[in-house]
C-alpha atoms as a PDB file:
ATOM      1  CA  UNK A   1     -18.751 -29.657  -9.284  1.00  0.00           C
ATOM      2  CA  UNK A   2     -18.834 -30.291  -5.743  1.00  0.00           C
ATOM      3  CA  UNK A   3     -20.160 -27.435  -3.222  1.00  0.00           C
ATOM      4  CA  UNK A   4     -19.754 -27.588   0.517  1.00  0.00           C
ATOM      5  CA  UNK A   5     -22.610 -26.390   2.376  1.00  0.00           C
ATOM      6  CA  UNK A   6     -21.981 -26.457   6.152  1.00  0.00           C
ATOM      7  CA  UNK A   7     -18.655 -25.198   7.544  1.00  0.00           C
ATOM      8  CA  UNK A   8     -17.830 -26.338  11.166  1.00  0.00           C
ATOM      9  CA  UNK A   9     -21.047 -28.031  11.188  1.00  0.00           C
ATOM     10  CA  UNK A  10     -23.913 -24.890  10.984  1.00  0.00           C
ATOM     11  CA  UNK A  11     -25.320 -25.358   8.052  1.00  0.00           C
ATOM     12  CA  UNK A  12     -25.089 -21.806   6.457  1.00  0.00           C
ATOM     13  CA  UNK A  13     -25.959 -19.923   2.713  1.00  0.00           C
ATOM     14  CA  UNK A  14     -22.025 -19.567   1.822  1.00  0.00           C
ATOM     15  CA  UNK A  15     -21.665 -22.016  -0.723  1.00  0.00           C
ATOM     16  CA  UNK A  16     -18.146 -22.552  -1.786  1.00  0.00           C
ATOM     17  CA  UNK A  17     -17.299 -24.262  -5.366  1.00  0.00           C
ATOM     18  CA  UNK A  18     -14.739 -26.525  -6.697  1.00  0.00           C
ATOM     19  CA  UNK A  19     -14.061 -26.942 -10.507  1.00  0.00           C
ATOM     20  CA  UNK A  20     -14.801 -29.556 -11.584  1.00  0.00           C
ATOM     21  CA  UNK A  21     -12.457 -32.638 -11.664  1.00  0.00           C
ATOM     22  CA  UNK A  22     -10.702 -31.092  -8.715  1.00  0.00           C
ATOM     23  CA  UNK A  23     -10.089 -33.654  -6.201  1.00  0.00           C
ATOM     24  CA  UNK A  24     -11.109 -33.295  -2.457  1.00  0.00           C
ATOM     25  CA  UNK A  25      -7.827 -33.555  -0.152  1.00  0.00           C
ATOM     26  CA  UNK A  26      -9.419 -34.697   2.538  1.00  0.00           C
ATOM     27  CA  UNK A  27      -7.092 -34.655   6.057  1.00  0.00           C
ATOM     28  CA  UNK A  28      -6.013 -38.138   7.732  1.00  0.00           C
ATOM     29  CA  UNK A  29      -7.285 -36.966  11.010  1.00  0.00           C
ATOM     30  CA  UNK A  30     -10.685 -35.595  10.705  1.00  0.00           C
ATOM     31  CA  UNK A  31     -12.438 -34.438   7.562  1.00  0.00           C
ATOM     32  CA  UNK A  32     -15.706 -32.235   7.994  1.00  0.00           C
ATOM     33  CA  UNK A  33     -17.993 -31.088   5.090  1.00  0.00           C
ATOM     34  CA  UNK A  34     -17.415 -27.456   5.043  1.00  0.00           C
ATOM     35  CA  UNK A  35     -13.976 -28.179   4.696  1.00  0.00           C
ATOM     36  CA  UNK A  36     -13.341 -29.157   1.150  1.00  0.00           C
ATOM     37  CA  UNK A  37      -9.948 -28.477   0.016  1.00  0.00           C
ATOM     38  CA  UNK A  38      -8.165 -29.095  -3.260  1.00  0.00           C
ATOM     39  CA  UNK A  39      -4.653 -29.860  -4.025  1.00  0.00           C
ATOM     40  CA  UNK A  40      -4.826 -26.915  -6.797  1.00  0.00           C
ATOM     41  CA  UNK A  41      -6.032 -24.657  -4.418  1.00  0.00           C
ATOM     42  CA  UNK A  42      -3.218 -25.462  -1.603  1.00  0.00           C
ATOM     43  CA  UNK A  43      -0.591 -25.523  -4.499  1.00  0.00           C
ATOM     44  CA  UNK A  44      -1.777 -21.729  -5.569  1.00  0.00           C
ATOM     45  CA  UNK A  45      -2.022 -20.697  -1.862  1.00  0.00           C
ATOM     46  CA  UNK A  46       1.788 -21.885  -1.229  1.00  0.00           C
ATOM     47  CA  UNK A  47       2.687 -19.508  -4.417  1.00  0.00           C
ATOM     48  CA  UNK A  48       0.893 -16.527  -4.029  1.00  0.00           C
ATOM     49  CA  UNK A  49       3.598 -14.385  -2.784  1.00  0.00           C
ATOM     50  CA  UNK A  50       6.166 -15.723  -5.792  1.00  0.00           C
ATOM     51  CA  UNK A  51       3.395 -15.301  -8.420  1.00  0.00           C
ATOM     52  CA  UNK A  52       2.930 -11.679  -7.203  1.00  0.00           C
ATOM     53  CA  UNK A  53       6.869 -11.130  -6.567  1.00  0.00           C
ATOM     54  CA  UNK A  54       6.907 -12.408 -10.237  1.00  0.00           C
ATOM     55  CA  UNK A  55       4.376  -9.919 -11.393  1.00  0.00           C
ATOM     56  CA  UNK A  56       5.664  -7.151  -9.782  1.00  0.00           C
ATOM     57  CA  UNK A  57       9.030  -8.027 -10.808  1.00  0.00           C
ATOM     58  CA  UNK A  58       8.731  -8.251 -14.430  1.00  0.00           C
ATOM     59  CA  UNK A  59       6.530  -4.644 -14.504  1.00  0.00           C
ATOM     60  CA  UNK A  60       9.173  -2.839 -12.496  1.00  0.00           C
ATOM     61  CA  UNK A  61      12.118  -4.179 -14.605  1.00  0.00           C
ATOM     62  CA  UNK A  62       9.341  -2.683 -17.293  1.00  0.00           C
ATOM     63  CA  UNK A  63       9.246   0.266 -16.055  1.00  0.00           C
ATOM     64  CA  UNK A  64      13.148   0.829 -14.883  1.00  0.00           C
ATOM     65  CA  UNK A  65      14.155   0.325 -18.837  1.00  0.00           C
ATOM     66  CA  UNK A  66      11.641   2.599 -19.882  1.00  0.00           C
ATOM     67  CA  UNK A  67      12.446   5.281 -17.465  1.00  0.00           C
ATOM     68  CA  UNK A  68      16.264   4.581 -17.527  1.00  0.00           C
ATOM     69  CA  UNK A  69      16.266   5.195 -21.468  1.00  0.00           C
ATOM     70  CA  UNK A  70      14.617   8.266 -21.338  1.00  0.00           C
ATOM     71  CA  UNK A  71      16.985   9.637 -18.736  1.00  0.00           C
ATOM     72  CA  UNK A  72      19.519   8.203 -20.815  1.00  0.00           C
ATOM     73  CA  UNK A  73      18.335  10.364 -23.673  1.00  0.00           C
ATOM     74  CA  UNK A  74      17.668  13.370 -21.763  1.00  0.00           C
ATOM     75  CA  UNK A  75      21.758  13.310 -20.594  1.00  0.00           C
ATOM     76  CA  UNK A  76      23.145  12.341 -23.954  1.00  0.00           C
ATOM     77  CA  UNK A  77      21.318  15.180 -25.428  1.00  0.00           C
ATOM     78  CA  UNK A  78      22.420  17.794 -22.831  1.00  0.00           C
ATOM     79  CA  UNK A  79      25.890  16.573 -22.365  1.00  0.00           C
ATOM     80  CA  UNK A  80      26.233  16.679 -25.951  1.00  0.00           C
ATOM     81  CA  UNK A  81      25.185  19.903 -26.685  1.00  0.00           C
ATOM     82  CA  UNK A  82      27.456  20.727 -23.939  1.00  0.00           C
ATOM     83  CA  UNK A  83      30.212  19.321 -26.303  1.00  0.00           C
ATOM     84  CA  UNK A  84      29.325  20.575 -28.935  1.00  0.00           C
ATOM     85  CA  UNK A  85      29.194  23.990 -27.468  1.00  0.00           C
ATOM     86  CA  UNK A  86      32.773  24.248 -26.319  1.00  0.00           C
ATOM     87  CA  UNK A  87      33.951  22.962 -30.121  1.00  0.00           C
ATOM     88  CA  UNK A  88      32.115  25.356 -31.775  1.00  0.00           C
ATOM     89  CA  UNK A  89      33.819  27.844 -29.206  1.00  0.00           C
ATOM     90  CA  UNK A  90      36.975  26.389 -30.136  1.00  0.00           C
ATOM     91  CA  UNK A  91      36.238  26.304 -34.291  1.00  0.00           C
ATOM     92  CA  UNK A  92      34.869  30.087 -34.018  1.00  0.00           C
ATOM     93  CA  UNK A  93      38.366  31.192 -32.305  1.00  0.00           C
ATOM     94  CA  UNK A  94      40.856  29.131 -35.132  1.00  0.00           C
ATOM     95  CA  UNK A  95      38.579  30.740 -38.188  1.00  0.00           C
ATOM     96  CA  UNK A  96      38.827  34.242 -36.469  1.00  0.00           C
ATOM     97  CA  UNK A  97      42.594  33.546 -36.097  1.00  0.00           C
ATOM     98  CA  UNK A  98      43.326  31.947 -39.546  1.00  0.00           C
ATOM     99  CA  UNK A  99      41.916  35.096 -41.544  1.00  0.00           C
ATOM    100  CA  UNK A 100      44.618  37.498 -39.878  1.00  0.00           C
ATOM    101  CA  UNK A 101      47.348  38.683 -41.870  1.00  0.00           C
ATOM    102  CA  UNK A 102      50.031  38.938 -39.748  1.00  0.00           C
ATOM    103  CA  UNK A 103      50.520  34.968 -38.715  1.00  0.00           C
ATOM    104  CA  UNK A 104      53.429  33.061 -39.438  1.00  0.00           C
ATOM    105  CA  UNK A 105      53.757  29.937 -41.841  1.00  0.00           C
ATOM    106  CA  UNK A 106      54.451  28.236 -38.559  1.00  0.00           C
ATOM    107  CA  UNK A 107      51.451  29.323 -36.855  1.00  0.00           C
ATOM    108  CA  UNK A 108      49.236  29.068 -39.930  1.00  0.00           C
ATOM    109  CA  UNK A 109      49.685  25.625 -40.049  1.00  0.00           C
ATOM    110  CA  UNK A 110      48.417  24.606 -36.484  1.00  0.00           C
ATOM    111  CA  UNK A 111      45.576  26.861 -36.888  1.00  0.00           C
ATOM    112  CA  UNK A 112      44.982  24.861 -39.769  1.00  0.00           C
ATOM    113  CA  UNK A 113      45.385  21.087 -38.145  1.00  0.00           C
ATOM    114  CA  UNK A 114      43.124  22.623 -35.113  1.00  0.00           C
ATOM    115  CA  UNK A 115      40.505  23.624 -38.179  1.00  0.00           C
ATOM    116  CA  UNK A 116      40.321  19.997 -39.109  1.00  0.00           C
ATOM    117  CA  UNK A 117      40.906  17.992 -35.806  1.00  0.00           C
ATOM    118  CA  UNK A 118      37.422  19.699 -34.983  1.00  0.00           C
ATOM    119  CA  UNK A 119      36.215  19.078 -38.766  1.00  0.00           C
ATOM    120  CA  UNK A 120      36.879  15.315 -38.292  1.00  0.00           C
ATOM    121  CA  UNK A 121      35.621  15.288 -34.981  1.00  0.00           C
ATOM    122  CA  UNK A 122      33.137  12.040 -35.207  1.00  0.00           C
ATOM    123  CA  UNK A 123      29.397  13.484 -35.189  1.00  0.00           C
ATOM    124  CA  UNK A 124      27.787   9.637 -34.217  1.00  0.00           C
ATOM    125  CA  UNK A 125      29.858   6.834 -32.007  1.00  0.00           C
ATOM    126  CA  UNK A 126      27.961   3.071 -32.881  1.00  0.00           C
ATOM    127  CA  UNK A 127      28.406   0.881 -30.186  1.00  0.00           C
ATOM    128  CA  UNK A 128      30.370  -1.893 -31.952  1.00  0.00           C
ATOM    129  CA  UNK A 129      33.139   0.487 -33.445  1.00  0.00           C
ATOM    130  CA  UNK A 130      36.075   1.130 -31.474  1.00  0.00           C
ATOM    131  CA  UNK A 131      37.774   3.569 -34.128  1.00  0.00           C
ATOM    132  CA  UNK A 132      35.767   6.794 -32.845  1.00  0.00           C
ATOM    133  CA  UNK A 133      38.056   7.501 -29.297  1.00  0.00           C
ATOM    134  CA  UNK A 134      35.267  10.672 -28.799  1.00  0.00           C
ATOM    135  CA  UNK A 135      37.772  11.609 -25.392  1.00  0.00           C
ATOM    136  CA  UNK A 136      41.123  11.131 -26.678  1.00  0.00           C
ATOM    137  CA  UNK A 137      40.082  13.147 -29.523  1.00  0.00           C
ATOM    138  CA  UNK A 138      38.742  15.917 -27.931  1.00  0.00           C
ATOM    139  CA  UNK A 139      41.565  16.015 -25.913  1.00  0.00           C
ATOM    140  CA  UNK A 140      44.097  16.033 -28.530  1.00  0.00           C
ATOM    141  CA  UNK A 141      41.697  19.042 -29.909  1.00  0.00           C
ATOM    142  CA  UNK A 142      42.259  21.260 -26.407  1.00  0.00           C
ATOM    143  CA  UNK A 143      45.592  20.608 -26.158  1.00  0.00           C
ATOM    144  CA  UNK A 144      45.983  22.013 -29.695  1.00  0.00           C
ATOM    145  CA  UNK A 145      43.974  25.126 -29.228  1.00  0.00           C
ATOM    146  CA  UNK A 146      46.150  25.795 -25.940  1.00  0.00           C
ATOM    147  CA  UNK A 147      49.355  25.672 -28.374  1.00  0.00           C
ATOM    148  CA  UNK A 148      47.662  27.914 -30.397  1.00  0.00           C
ATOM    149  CA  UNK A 149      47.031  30.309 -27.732  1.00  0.00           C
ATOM    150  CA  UNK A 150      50.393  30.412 -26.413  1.00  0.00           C
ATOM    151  CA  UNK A 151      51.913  31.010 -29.977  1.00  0.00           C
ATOM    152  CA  UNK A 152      50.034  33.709 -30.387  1.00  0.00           C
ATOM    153  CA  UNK A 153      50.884  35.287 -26.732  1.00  0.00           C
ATOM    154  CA  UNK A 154      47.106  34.486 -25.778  1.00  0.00           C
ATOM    155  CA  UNK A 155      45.676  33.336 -22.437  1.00  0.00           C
ATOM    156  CA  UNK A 156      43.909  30.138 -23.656  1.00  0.00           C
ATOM    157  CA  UNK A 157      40.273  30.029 -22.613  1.00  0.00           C
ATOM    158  CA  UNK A 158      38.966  26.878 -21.395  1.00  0.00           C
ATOM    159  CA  UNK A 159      35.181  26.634 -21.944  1.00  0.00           C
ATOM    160  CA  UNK A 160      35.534  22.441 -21.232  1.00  0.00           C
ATOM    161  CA  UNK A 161      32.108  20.974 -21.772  1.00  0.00           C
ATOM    162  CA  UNK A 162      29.900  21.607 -18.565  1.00  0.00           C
ATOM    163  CA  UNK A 163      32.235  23.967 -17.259  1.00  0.00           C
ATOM    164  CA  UNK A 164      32.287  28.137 -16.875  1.00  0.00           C
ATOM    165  CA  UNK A 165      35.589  28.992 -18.955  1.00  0.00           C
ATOM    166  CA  UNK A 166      38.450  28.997 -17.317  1.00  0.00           C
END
């Protein structure tokens, strides 16, 4: 280990330490013996700021997923309640409907298809499949309770997810 004593010449109780095997880098013009410096210790000096950039870094992409999944939760919870609020609405109105008496065949029949578009409505979409279209099928689901409504001479009621009814 090598320890410097003196720095700028005044001898003085500071001791500074080197590990061992570290070799002095001693300057071409003028070398004093308080002034021992290692190439390790310039090396870690020139990369502070990236080694703590780095560290900081990697916590607050850390941090960002954690707190980004747990928003993304908290939405996809609340906007699919939302959803499954207005079907349910929708499902409530076609089984009210469907037990009257005095429907047609005609009529019967779409209350019937609107019955099981919102039956078949998918309850889980994976990532990978492209079969569950959740929009397209919803959709398809509101435009058939709005032909419902108008065959029976009803104004249709809109309750879109998110949304006061129309």
């Amino acid at each position: 280990m090598i320890l410097a004593g003196r720095m700028c010449g005044r001898p003085t109780n500071r001791w500074r330490a080197h590990p061992p095997g570290a070799q002095p880098f001693m300057f071409a013009h003028g070398w004093s013996p308080g002034r021992l410096i290692t190439m390790d210790s310039i090396d870690s000096l020139n990369h502070l700021e990236e080694q703590f950039f780095e560290a900081g870094y990697q916590v607050g992409v850390q941090d960002g997923q954690e707190a980004g999944q747990l928003e993304g939760h908290q939405l996809g919870d609340k906007e699919g309640f939302k959803l499954w609020e207005e079907l349910g609405y929708y499902l409530g109105q076609a089984q009210i409907w469907g037990g009257t008496q005095d429907n047609t065949a005609k009529l019967k029949a779409k209350i019937q298809n609107l019955i099981a578009l919102i039956e078949a409505f998918p309850t889980h979409n994976p990532p990978e499949s492209h079969e569950a279209d959740i929009l397209s099928h919803l959709n398809n689901i509101r435009a058939n309770y709005r032909m419902c409504c108008a065959n029976m001479g009803l104004r249709p009621r809109i309750r879109e997810a998110g949304t006061e009814s129309v």
